[in-house]
PDB file of N, CA and C in Angstrom:
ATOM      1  N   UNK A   1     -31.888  49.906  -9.693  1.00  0.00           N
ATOM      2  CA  UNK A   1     -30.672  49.143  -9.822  1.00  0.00           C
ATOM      3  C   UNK A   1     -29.549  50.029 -10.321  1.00  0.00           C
ATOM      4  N   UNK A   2     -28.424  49.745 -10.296  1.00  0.00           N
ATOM      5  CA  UNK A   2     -27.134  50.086 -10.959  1.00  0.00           C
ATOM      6  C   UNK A   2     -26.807  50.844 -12.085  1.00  0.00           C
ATOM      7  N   UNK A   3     -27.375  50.312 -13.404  1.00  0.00           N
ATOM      8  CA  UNK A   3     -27.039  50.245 -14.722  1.00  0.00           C
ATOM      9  C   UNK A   3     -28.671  51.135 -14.946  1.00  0.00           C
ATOM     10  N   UNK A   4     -28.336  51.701 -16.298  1.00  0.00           N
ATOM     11  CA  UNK A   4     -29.376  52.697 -16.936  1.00  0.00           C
ATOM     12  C   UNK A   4     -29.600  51.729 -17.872  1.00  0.00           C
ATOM     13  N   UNK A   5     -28.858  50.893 -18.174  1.00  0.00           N
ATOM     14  CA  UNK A   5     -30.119  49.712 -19.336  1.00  0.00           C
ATOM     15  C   UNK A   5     -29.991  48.562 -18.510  1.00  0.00           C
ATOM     16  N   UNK A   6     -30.603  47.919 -18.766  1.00  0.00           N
ATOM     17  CA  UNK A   6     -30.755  46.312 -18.032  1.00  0.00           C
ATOM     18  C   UNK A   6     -29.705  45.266 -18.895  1.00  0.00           C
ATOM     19  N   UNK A   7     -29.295  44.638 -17.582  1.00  0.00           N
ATOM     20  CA  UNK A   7     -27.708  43.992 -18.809  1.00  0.00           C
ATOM     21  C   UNK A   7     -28.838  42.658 -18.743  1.00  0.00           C
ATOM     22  N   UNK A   8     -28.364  42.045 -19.955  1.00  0.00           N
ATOM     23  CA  UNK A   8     -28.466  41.085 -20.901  1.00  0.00           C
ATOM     24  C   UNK A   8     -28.086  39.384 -19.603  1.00  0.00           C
ATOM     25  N   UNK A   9     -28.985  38.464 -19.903  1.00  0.00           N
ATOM     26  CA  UNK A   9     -28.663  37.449 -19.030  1.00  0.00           C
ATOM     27  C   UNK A   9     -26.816  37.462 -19.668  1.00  0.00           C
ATOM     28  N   UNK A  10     -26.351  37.366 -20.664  1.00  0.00           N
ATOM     29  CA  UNK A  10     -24.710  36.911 -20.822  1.00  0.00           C
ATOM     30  C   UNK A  10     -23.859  37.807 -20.103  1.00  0.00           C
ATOM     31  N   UNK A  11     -24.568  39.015 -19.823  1.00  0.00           N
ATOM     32  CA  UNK A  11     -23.862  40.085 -19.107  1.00  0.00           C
ATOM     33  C   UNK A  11     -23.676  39.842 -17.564  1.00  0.00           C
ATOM     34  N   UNK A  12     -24.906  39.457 -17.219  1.00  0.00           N
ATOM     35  CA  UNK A  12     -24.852  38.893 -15.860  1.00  0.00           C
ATOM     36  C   UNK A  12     -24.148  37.774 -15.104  1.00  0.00           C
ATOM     37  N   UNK A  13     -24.165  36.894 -16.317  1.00  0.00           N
ATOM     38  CA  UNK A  13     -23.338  35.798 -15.952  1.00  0.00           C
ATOM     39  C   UNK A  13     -21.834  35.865 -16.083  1.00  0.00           C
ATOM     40  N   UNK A  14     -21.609  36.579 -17.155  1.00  0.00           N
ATOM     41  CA  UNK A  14     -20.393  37.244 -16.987  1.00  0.00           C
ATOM     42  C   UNK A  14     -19.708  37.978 -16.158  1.00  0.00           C
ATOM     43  N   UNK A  15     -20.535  38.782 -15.710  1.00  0.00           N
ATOM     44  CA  UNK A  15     -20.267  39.266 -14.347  1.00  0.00           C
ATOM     45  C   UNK A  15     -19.939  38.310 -12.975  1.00  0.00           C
ATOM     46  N   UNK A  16     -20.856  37.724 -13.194  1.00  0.00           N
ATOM     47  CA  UNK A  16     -20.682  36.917 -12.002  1.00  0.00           C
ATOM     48  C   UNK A  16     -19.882  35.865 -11.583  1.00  0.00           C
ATOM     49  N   UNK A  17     -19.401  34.828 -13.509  1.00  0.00           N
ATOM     50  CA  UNK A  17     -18.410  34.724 -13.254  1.00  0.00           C
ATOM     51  C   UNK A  17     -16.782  35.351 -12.716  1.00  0.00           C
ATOM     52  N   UNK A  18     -16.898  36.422 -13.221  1.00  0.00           N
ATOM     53  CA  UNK A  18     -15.601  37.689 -12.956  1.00  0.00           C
ATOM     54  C   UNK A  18     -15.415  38.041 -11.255  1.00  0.00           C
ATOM     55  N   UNK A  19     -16.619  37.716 -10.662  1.00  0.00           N
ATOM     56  CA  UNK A  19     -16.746  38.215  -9.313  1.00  0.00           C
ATOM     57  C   UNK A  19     -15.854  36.683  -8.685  1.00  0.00           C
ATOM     58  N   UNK A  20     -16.363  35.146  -8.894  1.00  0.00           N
ATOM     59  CA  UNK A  20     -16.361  34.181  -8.481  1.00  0.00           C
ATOM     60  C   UNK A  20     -14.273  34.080  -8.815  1.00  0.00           C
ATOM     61  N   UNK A  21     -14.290  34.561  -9.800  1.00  0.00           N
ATOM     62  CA  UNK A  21     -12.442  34.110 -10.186  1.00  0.00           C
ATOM     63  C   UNK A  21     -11.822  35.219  -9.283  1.00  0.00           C
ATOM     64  N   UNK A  22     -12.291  36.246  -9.017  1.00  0.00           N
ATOM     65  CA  UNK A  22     -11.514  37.425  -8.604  1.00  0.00           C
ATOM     66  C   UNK A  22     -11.854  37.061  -6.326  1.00  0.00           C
ATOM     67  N   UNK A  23     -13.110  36.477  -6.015  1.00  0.00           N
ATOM     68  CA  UNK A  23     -13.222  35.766  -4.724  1.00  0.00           C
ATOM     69  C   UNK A  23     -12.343  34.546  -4.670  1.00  0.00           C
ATOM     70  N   UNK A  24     -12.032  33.747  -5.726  1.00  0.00           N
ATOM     71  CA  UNK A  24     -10.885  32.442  -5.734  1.00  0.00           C
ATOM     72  C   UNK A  24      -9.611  33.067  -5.868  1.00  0.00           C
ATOM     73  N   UNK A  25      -9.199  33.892  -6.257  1.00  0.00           N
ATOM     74  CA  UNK A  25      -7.683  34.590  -6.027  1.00  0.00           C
ATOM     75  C   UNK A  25      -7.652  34.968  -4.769  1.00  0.00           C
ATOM     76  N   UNK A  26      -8.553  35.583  -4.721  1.00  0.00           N
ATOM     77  CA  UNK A  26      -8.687  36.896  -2.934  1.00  0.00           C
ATOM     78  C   UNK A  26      -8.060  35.425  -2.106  1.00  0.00           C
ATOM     79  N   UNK A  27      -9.058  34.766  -1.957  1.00  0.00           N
ATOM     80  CA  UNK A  27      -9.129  32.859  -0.691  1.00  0.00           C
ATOM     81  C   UNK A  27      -7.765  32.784  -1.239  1.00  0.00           C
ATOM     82  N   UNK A  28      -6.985  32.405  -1.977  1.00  0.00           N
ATOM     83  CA  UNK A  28      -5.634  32.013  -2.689  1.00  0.00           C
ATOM     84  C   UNK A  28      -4.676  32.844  -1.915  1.00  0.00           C
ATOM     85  N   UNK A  29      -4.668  33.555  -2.888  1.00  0.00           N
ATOM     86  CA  UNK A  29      -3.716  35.146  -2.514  1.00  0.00           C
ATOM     87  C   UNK A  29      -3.707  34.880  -0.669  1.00  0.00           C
ATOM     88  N   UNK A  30      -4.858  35.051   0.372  1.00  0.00           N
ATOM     89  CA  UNK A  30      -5.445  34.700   1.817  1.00  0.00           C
ATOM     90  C   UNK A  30      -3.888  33.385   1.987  1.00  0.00           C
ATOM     91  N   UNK A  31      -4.441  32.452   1.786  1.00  0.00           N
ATOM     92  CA  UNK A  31      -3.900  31.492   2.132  1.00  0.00           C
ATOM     93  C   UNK A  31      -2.509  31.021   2.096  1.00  0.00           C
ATOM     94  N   UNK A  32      -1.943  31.794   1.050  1.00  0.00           N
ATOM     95  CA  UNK A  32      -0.433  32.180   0.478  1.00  0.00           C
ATOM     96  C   UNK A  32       0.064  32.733   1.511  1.00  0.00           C
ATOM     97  N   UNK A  33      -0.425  33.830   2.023  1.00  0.00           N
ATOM     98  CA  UNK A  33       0.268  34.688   2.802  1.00  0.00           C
ATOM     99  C   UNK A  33       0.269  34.343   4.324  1.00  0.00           C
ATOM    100  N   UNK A  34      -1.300  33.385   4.496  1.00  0.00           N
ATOM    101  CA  UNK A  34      -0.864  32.842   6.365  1.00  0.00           C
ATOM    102  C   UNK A  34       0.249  31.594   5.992  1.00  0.00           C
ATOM    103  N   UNK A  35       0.716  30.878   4.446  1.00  0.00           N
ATOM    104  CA  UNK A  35       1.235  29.690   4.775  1.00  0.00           C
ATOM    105  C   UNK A  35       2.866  30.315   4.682  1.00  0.00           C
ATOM    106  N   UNK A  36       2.815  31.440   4.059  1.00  0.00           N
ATOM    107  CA  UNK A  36       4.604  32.316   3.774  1.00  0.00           C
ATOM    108  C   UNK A  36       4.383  32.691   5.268  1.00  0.00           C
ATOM    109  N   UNK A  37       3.714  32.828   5.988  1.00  0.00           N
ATOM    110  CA  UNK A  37       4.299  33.462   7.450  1.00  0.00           C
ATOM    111  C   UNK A  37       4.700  32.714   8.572  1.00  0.00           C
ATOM    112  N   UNK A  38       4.022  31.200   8.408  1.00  0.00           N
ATOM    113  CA  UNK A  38       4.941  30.293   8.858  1.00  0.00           C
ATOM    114  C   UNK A  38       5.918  29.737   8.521  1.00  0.00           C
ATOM    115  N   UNK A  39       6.397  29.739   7.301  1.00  0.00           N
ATOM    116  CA  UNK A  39       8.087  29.667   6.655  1.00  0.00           C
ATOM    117  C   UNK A  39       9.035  30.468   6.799  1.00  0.00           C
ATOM    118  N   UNK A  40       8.671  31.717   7.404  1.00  0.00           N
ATOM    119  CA  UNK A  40       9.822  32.408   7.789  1.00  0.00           C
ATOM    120  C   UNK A  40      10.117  32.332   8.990  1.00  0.00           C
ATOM    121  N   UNK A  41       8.902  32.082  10.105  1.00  0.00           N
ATOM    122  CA  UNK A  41       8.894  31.860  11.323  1.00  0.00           C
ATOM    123  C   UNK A  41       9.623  30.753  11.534  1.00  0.00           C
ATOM    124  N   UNK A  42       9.282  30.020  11.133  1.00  0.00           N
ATOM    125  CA  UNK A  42       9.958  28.467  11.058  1.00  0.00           C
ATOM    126  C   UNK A  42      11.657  28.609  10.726  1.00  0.00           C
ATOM    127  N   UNK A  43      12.102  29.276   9.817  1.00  0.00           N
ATOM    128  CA  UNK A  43      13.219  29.664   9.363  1.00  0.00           C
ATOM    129  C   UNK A  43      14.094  30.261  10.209  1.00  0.00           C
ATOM    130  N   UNK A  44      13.469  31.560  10.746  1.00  0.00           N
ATOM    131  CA  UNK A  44      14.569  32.071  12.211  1.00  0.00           C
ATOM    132  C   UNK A  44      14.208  31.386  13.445  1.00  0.00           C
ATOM    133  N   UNK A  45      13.243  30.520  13.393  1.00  0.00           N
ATOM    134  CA  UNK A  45      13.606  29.528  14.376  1.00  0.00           C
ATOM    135  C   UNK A  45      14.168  28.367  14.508  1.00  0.00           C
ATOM    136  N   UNK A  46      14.965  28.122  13.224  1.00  0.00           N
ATOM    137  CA  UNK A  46      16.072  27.045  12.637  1.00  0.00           C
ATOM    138  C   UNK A  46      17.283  27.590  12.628  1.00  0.00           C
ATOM    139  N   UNK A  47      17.346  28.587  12.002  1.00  0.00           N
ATOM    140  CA  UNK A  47      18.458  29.099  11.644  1.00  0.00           C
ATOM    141  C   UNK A  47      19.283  30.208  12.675  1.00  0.00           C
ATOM    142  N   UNK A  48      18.574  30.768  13.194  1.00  0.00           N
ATOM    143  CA  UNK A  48      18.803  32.104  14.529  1.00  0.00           C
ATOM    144  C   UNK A  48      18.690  31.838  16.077  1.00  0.00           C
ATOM    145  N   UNK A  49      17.702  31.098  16.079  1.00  0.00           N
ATOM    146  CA  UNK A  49      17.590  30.454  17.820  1.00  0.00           C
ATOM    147  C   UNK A  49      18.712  29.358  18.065  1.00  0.00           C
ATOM    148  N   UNK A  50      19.055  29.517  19.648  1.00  0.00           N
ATOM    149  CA  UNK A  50      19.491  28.087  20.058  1.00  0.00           C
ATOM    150  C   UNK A  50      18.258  27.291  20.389  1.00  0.00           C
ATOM    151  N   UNK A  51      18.292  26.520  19.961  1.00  0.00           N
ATOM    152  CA  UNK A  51      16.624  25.544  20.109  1.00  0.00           C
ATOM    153  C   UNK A  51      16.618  25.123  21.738  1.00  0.00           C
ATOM    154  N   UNK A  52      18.367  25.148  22.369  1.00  0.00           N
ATOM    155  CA  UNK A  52      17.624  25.034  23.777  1.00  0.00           C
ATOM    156  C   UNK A  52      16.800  25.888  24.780  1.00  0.00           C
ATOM    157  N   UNK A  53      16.901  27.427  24.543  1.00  0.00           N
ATOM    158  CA  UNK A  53      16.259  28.507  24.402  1.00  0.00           C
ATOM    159  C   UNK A  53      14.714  28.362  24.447  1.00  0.00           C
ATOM    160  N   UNK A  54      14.054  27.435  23.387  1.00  0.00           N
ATOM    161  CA  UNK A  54      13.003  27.260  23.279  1.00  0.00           C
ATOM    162  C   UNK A  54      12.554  26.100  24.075  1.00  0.00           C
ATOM    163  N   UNK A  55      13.483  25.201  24.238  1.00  0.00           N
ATOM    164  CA  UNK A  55      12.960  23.756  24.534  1.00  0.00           C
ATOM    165  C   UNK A  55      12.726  24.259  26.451  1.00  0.00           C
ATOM    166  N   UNK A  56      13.626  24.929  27.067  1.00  0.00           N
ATOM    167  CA  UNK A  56      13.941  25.504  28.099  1.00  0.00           C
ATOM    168  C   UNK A  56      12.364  26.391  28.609  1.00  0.00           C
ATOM    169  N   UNK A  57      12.229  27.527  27.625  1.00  0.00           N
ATOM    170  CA  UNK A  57      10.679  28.302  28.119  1.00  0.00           C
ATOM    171  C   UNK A  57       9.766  27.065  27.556  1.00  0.00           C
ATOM    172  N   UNK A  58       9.643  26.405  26.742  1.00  0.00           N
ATOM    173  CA  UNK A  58       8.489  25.510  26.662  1.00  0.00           C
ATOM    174  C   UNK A  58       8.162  24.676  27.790  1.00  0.00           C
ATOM    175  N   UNK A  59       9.020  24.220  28.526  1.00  0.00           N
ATOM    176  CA  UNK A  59       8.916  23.016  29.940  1.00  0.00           C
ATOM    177  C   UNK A  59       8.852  24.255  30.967  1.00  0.00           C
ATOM    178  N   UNK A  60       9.644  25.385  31.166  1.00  0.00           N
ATOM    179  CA  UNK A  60       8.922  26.496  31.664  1.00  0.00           C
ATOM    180  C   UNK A  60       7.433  26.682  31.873  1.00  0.00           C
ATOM    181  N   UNK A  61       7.149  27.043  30.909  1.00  0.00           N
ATOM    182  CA  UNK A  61       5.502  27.627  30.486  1.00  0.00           C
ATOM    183  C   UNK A  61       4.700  26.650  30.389  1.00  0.00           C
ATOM    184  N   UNK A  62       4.963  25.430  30.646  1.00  0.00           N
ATOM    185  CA  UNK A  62       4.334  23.934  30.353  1.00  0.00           C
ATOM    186  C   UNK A  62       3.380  24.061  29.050  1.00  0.00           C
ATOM    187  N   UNK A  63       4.270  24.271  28.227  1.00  0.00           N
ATOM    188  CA  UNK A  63       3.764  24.404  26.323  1.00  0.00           C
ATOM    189  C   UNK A  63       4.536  23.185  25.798  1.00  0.00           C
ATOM    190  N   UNK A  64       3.580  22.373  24.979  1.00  0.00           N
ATOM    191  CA  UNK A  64       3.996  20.913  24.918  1.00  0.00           C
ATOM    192  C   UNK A  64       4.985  21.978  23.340  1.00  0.00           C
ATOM    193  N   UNK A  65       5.993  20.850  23.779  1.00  0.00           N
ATOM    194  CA  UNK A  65       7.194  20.917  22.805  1.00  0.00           C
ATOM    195  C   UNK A  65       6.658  20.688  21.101  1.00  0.00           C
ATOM    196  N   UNK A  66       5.533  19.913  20.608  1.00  0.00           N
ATOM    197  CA  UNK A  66       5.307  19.837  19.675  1.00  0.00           C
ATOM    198  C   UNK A  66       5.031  21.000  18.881  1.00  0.00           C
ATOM    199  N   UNK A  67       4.321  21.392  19.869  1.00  0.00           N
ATOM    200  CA  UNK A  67       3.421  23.133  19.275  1.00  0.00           C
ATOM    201  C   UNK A  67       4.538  24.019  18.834  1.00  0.00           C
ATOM    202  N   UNK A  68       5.697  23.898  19.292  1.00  0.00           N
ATOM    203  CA  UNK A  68       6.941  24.880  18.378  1.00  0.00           C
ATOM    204  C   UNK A  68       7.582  24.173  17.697  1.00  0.00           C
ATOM    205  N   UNK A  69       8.349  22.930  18.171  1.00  0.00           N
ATOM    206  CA  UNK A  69       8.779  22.402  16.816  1.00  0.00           C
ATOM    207  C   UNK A  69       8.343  21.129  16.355  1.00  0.00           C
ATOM    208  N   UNK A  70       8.511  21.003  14.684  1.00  0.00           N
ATOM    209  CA  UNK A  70       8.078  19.639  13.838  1.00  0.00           C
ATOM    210  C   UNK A  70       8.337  18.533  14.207  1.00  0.00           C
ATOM    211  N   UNK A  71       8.134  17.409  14.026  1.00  0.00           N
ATOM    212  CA  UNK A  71       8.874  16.202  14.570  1.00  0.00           C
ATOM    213  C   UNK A  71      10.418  16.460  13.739  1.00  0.00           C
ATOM    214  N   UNK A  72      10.319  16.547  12.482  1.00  0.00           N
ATOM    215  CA  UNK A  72      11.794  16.635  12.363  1.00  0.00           C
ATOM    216  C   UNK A  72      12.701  17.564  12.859  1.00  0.00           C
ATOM    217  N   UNK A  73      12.353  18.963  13.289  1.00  0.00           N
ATOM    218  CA  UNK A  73      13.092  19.180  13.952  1.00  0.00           C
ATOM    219  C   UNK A  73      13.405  18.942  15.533  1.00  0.00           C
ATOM    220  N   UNK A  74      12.105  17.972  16.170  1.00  0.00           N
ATOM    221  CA  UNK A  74      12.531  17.568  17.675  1.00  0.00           C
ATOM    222  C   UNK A  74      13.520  16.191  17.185  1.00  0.00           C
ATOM    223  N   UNK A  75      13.587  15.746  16.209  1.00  0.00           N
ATOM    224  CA  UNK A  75      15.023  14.379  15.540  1.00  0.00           C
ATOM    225  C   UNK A  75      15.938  15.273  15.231  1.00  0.00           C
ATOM    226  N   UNK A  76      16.202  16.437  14.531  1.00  0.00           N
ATOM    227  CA  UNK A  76      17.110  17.449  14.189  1.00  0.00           C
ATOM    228  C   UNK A  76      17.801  17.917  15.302  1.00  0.00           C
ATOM    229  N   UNK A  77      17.264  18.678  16.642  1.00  0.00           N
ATOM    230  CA  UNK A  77      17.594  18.777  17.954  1.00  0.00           C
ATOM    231  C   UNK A  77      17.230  18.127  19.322  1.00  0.00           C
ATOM    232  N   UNK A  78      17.554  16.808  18.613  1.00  0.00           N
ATOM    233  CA  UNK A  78      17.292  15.602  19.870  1.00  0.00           C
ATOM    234  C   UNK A  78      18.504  16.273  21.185  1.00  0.00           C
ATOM    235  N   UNK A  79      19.087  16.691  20.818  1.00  0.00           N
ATOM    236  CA  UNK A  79      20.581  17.093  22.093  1.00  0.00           C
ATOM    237  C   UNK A  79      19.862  18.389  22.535  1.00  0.00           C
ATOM    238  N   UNK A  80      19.300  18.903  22.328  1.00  0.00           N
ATOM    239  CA  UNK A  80      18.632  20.476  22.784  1.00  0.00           C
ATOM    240  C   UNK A  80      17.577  19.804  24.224  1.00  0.00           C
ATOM    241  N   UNK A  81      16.931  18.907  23.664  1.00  0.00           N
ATOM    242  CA  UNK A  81      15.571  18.572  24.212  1.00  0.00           C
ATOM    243  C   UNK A  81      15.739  17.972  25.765  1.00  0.00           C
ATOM    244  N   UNK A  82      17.228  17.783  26.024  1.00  0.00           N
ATOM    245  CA  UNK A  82      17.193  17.438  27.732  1.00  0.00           C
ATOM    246  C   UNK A  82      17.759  18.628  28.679  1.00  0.00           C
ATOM    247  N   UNK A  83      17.346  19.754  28.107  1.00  0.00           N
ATOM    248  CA  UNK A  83      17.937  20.989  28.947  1.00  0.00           C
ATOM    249  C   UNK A  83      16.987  21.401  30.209  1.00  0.00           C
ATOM    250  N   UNK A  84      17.193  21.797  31.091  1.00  0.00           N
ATOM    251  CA  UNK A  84      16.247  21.854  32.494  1.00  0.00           C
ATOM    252  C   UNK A  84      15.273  23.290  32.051  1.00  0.00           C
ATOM    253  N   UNK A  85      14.331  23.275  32.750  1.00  0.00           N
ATOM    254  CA  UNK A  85      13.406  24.370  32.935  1.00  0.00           C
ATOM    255  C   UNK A  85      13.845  25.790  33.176  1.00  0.00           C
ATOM    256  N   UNK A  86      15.165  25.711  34.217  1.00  0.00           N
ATOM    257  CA  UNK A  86      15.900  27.076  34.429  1.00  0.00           C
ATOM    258  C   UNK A  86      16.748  26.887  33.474  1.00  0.00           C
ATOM    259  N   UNK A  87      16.876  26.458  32.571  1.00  0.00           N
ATOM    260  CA  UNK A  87      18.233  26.673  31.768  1.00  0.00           C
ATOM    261  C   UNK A  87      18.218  28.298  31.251  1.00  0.00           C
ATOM    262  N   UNK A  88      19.505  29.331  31.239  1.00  0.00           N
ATOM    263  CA  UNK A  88      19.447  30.191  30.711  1.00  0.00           C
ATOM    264  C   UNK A  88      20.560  29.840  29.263  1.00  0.00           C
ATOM    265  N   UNK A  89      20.492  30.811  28.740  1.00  0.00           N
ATOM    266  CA  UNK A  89      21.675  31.247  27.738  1.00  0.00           C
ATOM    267  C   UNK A  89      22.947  31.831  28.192  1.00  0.00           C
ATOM    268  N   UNK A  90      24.276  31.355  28.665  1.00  0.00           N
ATOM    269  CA  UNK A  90      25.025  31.786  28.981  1.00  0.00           C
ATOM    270  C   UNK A  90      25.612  32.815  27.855  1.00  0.00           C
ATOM    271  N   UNK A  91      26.087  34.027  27.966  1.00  0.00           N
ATOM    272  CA  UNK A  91      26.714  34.553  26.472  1.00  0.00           C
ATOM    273  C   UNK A  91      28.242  34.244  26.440  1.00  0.00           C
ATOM    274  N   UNK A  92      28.981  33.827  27.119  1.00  0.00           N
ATOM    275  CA  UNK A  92      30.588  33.688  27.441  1.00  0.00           C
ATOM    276  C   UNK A  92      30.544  32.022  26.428  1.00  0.00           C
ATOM    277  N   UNK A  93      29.363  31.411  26.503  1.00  0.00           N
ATOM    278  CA  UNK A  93      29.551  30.032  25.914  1.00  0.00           C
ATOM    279  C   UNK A  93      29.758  30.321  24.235  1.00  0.00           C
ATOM    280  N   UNK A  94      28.511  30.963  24.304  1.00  0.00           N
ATOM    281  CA  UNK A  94      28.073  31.802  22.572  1.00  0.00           C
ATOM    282  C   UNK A  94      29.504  32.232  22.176  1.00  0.00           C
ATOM    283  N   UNK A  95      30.262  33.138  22.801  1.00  0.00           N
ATOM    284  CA  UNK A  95      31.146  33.511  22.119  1.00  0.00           C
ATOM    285  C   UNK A  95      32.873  32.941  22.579  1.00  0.00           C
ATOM    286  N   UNK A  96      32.616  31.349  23.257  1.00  0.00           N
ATOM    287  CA  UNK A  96      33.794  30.343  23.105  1.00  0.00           C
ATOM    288  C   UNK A  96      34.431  31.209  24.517  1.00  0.00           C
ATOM    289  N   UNK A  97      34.195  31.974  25.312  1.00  0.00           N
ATOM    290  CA  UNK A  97      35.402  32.298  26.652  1.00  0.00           C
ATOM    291  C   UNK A  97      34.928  31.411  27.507  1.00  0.00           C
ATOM    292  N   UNK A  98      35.768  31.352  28.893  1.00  0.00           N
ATOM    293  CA  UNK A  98      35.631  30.735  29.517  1.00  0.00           C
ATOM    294  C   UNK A  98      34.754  31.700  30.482  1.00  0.00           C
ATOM    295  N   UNK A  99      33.904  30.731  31.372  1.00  0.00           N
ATOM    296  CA  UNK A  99      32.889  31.332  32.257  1.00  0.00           C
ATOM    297  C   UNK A  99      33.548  31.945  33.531  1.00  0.00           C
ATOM    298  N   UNK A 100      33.213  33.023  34.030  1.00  0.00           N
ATOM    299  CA  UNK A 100      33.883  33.395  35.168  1.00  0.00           C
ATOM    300  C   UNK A 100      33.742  32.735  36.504  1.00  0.00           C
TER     301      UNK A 100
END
């Protein structure tokens, strides 16, 4: 084994508690970080996308609309959600000129 003296049953259990708190942080710490990576995702896709952009490749790609956005944000961008399949992004709109 390990150790040059034999640890003591309190030693062991001690140990083993130490292993069990430090595996419940690890799962924690785990779970923190897949649930922070959908809050930012979620975030530049609120804040940075035109949601018709998305609503547009989703009826494209026949990817049900739920799977990208929440219900509140398909009530948030109820006006996004009747854009056609070819819809592109015009950039002359984005930046207010008139289209040629």
């Amino acid at each position: 084994h390990l150790w040059d003296k034999t640890p003591s049953t309190d030693q062991v259990v001690k140990r083993i508690a130490n292993w069990k708190n430090k595996i419940s942080k690890m799962e924690m710490d785990h779970k923190h970080k897949n649930d922070n990576k959908e809050v930012s995702l979620g975030t530049s896709k609120i804040n940075y996308m035109d949601p018709r952009i998305s609503v547009a490749w989703c009826k494209r790609n026949e990817v049900p609309i739920e799977k990208i956005f929440s219900k509140t944000l398909r009530d948030k961008f109820n006006w996004a959600m009747a854009v056609p399949p070819d819809w592109e992004f015009n950039h002359t709109i984005g930046l207010g000129l008139k289209p040629e």
